[in-house]
C-alpha atoms as a PDB file:
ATOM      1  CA  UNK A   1      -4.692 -19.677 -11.918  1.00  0.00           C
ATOM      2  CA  UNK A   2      -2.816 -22.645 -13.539  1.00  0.00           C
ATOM      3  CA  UNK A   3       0.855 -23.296 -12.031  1.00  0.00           C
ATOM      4  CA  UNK A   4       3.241 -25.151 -14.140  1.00  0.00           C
ATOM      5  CA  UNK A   5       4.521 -28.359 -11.759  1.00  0.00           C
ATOM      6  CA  UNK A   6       7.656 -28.302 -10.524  1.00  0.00           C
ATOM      7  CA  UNK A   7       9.783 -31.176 -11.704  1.00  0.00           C
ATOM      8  CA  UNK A   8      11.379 -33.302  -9.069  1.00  0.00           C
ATOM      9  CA  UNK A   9      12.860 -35.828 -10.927  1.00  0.00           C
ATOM     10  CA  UNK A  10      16.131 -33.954 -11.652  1.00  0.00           C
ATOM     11  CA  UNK A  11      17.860 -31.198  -9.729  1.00  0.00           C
ATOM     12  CA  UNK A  12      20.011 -28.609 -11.381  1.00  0.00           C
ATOM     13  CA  UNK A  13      23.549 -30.252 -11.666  1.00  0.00           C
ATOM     14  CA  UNK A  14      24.964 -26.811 -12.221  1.00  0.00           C
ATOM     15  CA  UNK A  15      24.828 -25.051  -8.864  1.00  0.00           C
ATOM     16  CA  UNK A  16      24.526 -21.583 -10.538  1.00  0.00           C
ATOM     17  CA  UNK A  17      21.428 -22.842 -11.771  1.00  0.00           C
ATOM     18  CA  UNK A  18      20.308 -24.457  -8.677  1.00  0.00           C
ATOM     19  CA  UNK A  19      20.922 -21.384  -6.509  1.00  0.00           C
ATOM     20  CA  UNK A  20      18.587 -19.485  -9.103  1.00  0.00           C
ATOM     21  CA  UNK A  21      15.972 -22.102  -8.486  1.00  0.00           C
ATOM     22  CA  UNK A  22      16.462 -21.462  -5.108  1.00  0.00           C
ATOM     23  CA  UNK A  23      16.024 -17.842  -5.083  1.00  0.00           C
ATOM     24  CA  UNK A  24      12.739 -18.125  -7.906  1.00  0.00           C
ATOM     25  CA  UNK A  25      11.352 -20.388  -5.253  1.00  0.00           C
ATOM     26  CA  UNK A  26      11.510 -17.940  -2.948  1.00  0.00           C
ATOM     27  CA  UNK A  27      10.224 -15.386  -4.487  1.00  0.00           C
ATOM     28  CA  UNK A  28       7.114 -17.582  -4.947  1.00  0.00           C
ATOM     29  CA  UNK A  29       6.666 -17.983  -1.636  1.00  0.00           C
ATOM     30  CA  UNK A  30       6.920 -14.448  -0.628  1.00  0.00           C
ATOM     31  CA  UNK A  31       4.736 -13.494  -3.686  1.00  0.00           C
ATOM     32  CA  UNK A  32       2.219 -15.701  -2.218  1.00  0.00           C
ATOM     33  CA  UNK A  33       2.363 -14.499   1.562  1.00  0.00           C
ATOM     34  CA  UNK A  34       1.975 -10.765   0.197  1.00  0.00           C
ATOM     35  CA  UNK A  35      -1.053 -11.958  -1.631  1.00  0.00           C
ATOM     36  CA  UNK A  36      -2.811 -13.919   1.488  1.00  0.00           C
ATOM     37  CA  UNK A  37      -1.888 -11.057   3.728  1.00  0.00           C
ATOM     38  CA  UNK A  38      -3.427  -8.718   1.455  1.00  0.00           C
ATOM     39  CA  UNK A  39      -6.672 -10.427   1.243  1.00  0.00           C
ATOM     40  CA  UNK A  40      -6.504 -11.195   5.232  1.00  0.00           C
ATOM     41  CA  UNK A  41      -6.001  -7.259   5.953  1.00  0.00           C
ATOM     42  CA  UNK A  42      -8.401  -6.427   3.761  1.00  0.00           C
ATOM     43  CA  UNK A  43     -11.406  -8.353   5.555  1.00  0.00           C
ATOM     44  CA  UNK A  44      -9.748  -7.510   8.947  1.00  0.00           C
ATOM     45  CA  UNK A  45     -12.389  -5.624  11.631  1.00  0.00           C
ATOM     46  CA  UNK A  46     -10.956  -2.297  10.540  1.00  0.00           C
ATOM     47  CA  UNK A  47     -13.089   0.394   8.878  1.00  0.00           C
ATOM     48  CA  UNK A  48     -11.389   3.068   6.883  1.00  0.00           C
ATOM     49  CA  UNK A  49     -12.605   6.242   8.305  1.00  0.00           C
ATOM     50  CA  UNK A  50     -14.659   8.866   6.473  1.00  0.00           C
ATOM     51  CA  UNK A  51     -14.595  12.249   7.907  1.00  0.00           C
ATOM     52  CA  UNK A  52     -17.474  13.811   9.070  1.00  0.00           C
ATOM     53  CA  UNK A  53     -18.417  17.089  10.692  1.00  0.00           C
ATOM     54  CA  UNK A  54     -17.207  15.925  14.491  1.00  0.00           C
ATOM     55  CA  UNK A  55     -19.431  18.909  15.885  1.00  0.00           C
ATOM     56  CA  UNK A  56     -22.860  16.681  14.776  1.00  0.00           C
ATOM     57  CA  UNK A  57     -21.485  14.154  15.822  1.00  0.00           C
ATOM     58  CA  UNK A  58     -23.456  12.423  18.910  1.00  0.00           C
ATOM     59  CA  UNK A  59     -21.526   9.771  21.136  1.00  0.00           C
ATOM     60  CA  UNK A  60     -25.133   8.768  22.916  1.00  0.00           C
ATOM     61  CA  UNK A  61     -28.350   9.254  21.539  1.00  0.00           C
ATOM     62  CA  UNK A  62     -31.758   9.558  22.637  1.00  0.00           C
ATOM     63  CA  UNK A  63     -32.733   6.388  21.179  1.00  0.00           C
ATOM     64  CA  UNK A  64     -29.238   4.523  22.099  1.00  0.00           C
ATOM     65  CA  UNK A  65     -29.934   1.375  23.385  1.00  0.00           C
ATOM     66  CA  UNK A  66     -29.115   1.794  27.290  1.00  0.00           C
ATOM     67  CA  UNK A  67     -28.841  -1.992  28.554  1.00  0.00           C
ATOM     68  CA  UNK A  68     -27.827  -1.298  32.220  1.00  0.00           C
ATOM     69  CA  UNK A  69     -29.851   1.349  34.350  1.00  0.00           C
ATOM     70  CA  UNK A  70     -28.161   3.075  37.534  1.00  0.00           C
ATOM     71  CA  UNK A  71     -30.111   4.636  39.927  1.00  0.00           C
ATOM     72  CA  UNK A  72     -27.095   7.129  40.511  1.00  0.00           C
ATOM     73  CA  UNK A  73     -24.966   7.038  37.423  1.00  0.00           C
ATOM     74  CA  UNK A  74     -21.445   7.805  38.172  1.00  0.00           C
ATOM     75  CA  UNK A  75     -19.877   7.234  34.481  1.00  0.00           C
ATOM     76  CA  UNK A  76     -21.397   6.257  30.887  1.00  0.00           C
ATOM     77  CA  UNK A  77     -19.344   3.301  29.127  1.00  0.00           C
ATOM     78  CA  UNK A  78     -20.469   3.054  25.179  1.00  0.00           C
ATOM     79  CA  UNK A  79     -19.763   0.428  23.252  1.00  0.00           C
ATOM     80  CA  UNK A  80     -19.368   0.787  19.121  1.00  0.00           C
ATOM     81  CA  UNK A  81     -19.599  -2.707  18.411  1.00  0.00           C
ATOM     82  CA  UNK A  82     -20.190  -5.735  14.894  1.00  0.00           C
ATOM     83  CA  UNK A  83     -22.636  -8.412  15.633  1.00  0.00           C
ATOM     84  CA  UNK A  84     -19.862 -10.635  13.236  1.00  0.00           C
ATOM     85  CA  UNK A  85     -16.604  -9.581  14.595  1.00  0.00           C
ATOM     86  CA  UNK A  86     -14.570 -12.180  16.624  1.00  0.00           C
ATOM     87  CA  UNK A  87     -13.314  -9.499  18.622  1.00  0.00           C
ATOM     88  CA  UNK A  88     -16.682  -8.245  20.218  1.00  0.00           C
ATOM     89  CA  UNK A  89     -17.728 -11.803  20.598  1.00  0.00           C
ATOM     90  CA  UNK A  90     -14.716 -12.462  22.449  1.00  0.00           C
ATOM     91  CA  UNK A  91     -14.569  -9.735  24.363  1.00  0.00           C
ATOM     92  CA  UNK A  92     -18.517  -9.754  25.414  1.00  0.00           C
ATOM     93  CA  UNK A  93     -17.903 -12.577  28.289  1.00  0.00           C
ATOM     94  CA  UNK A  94     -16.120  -9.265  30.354  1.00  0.00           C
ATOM     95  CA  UNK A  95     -18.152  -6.832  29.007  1.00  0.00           C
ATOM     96  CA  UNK A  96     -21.312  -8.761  30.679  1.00  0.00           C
ATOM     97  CA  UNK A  97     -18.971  -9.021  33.610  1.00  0.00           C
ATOM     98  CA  UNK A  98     -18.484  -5.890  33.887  1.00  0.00           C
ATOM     99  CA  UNK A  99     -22.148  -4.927  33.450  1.00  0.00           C
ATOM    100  CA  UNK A 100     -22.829  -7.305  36.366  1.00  0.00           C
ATOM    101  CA  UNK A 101     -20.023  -5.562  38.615  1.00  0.00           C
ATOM    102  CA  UNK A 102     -20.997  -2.226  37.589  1.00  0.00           C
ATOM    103  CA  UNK A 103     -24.200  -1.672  35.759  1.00  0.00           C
ATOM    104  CA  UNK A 104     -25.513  -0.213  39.030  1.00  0.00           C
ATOM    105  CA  UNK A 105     -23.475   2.833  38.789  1.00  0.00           C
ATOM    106  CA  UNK A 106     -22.167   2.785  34.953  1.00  0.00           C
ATOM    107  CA  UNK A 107     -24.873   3.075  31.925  1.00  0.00           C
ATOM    108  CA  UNK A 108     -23.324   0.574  29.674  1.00  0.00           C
ATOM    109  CA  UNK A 109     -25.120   1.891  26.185  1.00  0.00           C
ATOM    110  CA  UNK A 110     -24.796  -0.263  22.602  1.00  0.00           C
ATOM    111  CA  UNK A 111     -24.442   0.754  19.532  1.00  0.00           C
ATOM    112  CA  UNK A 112     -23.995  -0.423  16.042  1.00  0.00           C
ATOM    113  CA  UNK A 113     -21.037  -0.724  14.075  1.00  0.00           C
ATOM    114  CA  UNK A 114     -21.378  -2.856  11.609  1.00  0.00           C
ATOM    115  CA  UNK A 115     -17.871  -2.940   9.269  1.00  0.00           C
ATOM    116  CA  UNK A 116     -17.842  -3.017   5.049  1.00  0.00           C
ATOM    117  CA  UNK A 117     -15.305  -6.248   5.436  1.00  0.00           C
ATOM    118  CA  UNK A 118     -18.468  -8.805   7.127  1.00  0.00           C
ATOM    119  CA  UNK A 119     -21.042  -9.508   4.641  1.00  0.00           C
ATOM    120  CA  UNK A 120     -24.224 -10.348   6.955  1.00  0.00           C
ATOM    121  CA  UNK A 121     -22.934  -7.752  10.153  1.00  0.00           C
ATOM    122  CA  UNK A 122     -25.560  -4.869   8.571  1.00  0.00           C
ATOM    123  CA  UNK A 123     -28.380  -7.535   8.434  1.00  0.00           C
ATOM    124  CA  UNK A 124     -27.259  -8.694  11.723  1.00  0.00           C
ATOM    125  CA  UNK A 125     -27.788  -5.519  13.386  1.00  0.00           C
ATOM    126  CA  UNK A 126     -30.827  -5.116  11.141  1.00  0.00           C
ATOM    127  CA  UNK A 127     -32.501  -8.210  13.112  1.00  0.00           C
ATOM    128  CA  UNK A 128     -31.263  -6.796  16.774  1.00  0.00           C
ATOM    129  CA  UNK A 129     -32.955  -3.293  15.746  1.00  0.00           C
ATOM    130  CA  UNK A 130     -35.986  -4.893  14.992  1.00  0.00           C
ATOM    131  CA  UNK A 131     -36.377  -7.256  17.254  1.00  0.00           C
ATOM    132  CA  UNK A 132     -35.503  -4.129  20.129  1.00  0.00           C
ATOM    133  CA  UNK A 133     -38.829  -2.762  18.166  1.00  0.00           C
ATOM    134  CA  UNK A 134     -40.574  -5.764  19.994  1.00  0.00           C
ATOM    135  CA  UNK A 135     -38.965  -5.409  23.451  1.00  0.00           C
ATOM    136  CA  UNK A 136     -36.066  -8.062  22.705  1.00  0.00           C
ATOM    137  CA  UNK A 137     -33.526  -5.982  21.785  1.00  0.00           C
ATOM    138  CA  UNK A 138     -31.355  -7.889  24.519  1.00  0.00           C
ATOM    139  CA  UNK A 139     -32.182 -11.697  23.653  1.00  0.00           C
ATOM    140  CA  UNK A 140     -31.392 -11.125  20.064  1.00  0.00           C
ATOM    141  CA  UNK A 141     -27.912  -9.541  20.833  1.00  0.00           C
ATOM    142  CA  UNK A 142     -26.892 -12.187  22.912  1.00  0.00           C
ATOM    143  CA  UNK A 143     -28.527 -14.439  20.209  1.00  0.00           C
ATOM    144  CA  UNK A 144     -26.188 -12.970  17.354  1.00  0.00           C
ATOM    145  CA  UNK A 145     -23.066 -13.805  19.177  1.00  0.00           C
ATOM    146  CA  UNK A 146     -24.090 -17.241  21.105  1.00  0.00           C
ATOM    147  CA  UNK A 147     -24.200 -18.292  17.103  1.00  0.00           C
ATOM    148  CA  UNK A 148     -22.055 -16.373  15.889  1.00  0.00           C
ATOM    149  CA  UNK A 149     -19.861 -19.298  14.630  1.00  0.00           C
ATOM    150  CA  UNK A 150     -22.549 -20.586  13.046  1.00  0.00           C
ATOM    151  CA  UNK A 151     -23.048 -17.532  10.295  1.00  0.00           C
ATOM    152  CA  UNK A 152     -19.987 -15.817  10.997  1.00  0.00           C
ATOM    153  CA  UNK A 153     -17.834 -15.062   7.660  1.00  0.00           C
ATOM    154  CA  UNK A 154     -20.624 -16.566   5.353  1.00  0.00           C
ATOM    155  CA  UNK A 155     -20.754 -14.800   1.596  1.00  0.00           C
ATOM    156  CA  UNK A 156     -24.583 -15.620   1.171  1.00  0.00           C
ATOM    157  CA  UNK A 157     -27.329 -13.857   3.118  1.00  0.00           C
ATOM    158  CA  UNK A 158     -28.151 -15.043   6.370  1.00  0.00           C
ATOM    159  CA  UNK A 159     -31.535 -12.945   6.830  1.00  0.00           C
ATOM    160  CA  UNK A 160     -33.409 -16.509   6.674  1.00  0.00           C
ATOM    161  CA  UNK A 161     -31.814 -17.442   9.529  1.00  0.00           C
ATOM    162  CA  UNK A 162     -32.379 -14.856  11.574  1.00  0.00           C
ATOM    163  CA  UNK A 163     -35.362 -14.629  10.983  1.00  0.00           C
ATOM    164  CA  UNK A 164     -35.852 -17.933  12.833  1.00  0.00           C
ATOM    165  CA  UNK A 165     -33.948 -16.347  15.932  1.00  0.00           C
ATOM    166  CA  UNK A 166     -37.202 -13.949  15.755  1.00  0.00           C
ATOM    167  CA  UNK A 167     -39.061 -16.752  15.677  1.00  0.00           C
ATOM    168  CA  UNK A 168     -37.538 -18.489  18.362  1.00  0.00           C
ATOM    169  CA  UNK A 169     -37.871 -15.448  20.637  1.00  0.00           C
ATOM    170  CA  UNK A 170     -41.504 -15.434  20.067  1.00  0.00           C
ATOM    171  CA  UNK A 171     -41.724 -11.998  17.681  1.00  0.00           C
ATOM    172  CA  UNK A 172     -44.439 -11.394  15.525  1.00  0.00           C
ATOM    173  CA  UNK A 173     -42.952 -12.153  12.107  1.00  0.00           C
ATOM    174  CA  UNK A 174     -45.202  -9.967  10.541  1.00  0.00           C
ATOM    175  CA  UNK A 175     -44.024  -6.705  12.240  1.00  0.00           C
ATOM    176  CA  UNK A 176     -40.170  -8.141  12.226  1.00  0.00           C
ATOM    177  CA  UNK A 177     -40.260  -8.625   8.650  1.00  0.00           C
ATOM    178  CA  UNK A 178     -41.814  -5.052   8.778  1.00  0.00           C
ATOM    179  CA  UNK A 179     -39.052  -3.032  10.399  1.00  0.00           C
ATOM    180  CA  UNK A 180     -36.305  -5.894   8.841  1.00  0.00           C
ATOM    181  CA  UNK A 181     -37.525  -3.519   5.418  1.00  0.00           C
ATOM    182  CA  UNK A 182     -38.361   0.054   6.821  1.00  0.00           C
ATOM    183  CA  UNK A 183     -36.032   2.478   5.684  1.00  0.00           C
ATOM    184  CA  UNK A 184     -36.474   3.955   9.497  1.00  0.00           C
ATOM    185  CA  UNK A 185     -34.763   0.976  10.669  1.00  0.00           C
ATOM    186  CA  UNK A 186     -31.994   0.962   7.888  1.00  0.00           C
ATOM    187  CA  UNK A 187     -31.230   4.552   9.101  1.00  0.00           C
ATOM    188  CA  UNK A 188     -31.560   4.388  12.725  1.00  0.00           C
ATOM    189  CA  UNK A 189     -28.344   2.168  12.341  1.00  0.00           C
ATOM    190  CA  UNK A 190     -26.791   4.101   9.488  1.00  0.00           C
ATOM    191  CA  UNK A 191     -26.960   7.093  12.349  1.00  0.00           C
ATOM    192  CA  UNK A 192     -24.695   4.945  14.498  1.00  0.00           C
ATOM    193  CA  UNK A 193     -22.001   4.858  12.101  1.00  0.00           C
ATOM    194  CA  UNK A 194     -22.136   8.373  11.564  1.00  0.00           C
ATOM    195  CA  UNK A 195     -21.485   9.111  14.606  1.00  0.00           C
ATOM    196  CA  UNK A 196     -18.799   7.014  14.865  1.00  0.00           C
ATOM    197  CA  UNK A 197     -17.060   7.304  12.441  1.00  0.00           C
ATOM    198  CA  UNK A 198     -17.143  11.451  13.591  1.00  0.00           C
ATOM    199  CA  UNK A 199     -15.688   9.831  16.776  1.00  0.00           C
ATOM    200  CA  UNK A 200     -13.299   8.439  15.718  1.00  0.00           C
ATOM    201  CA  UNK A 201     -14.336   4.705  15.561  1.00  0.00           C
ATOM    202  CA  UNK A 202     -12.302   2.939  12.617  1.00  0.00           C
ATOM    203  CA  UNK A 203     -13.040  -1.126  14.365  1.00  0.00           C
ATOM    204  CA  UNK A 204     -14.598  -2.931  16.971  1.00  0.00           C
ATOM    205  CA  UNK A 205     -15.349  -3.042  19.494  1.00  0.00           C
ATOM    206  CA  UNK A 206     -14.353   0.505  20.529  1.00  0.00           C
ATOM    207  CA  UNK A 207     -15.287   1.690  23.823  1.00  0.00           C
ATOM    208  CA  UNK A 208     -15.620   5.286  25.332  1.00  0.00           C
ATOM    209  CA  UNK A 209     -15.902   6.150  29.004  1.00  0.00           C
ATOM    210  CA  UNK A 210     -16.975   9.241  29.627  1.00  0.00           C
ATOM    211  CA  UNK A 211     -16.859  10.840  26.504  1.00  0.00           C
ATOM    212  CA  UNK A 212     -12.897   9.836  26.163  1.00  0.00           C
ATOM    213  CA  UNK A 213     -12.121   6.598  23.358  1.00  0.00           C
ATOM    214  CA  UNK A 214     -10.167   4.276  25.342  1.00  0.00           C
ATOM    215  CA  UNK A 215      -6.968   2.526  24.118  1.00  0.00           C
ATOM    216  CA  UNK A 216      -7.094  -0.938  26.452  1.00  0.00           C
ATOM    217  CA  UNK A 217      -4.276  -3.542  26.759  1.00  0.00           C
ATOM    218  CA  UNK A 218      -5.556  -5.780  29.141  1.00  0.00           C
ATOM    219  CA  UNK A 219      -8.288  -7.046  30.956  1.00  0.00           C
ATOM    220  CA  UNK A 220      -7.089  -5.709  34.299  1.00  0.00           C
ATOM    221  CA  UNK A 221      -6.311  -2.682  32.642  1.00  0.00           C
ATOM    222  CA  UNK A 222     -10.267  -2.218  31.757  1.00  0.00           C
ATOM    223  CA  UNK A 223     -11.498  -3.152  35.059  1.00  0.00           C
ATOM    224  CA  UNK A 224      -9.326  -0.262  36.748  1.00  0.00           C
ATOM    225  CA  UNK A 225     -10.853   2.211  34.215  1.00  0.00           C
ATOM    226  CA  UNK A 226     -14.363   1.145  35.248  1.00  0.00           C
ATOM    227  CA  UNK A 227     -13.634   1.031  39.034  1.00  0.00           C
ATOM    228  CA  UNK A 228     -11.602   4.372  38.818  1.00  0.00           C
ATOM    229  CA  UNK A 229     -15.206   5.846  36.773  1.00  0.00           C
ATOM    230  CA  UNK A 230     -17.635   4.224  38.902  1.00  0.00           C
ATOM    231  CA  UNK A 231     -15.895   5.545  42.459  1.00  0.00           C
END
């Protein structure tokens, strides 16, 4: 959009005229604010919802990717999470914490979420599923968010470079680029998101213990949670 320049060179003399000025300006710079907001909000790591029957609705899955394995499991914790939100990468240092503290008597299970508003969080989660096809499904996830600032927010596709993450963890290309295009694959995370969404799940990461969506406001907050669970 072209702007006319504001000229500088001569203020109003007439202070009716210069308090209009004032106010137009204003109203410019509000104008503009609503605008950037706008476009901020709507990329934010908020899905709208779509309603779906909650009774087929499934919070863990057979085929849920179960990344700690308790002997005894006292509690499940399941994470609904975006391979390219900020969020879950900044909230993954405690989750793997946690896992640590308590993956001997809480099943921490995974599953995708990947929101409308990132452009390369489907093909993200497209490269984890495949590359759990080949036994890696861990070293790719931690993969996607150790670089995450590297594709993060990007418009264009970043399948090329994950594809050299696959390469990097020693996958057969052949078979990633395989289940990368198998329809299988495509649904076995469009089944996530189902289910989510039937959960409740409208951003990430979300988190359910025990069946019950959690609403956390601090760090301390989630630890007592877990300890309270895994007693």
């Amino acid at each position: 959009m072209t702007q006319t320049p504001l000229k500088t060179a001569s203020a109003p003399k007439d202070p009716a005229k210069k308090a209009r000025l004032v106010i137009w300006i204003l109203l410019g710079v509000i104008v503009a604010a609503g605008v950037l907001w706008y476009a901020v909000f709507s990329a934010t790591k908020t899905a709208p919802p779509t309603p779906q029957p909650a009774a087929d609705a499934q919070l863990v899955r057979d085929d849920s990717h179960r990344v700690t394995s308790p002997v005894t499991e006292k509690a499940q914790l399941v994470e609904f999470l975006d391979f390219e939100c900020e969020s879950c990468s900044a909230a993954r240092p405690l989750v793997e914490e946690l896992k640590k503290e308590y993956g001997d008597r809480i099943t921490f299970v995974n599953r995708y979420f990947p929101l409308p508003g990132h452009r390369n969080s489907g093909t993200a989660a497209l490269a984890v599923e495949a590359a759990a096809q080949q036994g890696k499904y861990e070293q790719m996830y931690a993969k996607m968010f150790e670089t995450q600032p590297q594709w993060g927010e990007k418009q264009d596709s970043q399948a090329p470079l994950f594809r050299t993450f696959a390469q990097e963890l020693g996958l057969d290309l052949g078979k990633y680029d395989d289940a990368v295009a198998d329809e299988q694959t495509i649904d076995r995370i469009r089944k996530d998101v189902t289910d989510g969404k039937a959960l409740g799940v409208t951003g990430t990461p979300t988190f359910f213990l025990d069946g019950k969506k959690l609403t956390l406001s601090t760090e301390a907050d989630f630890r007592l949670k877990l300890a309270d669970a895994a007693n």
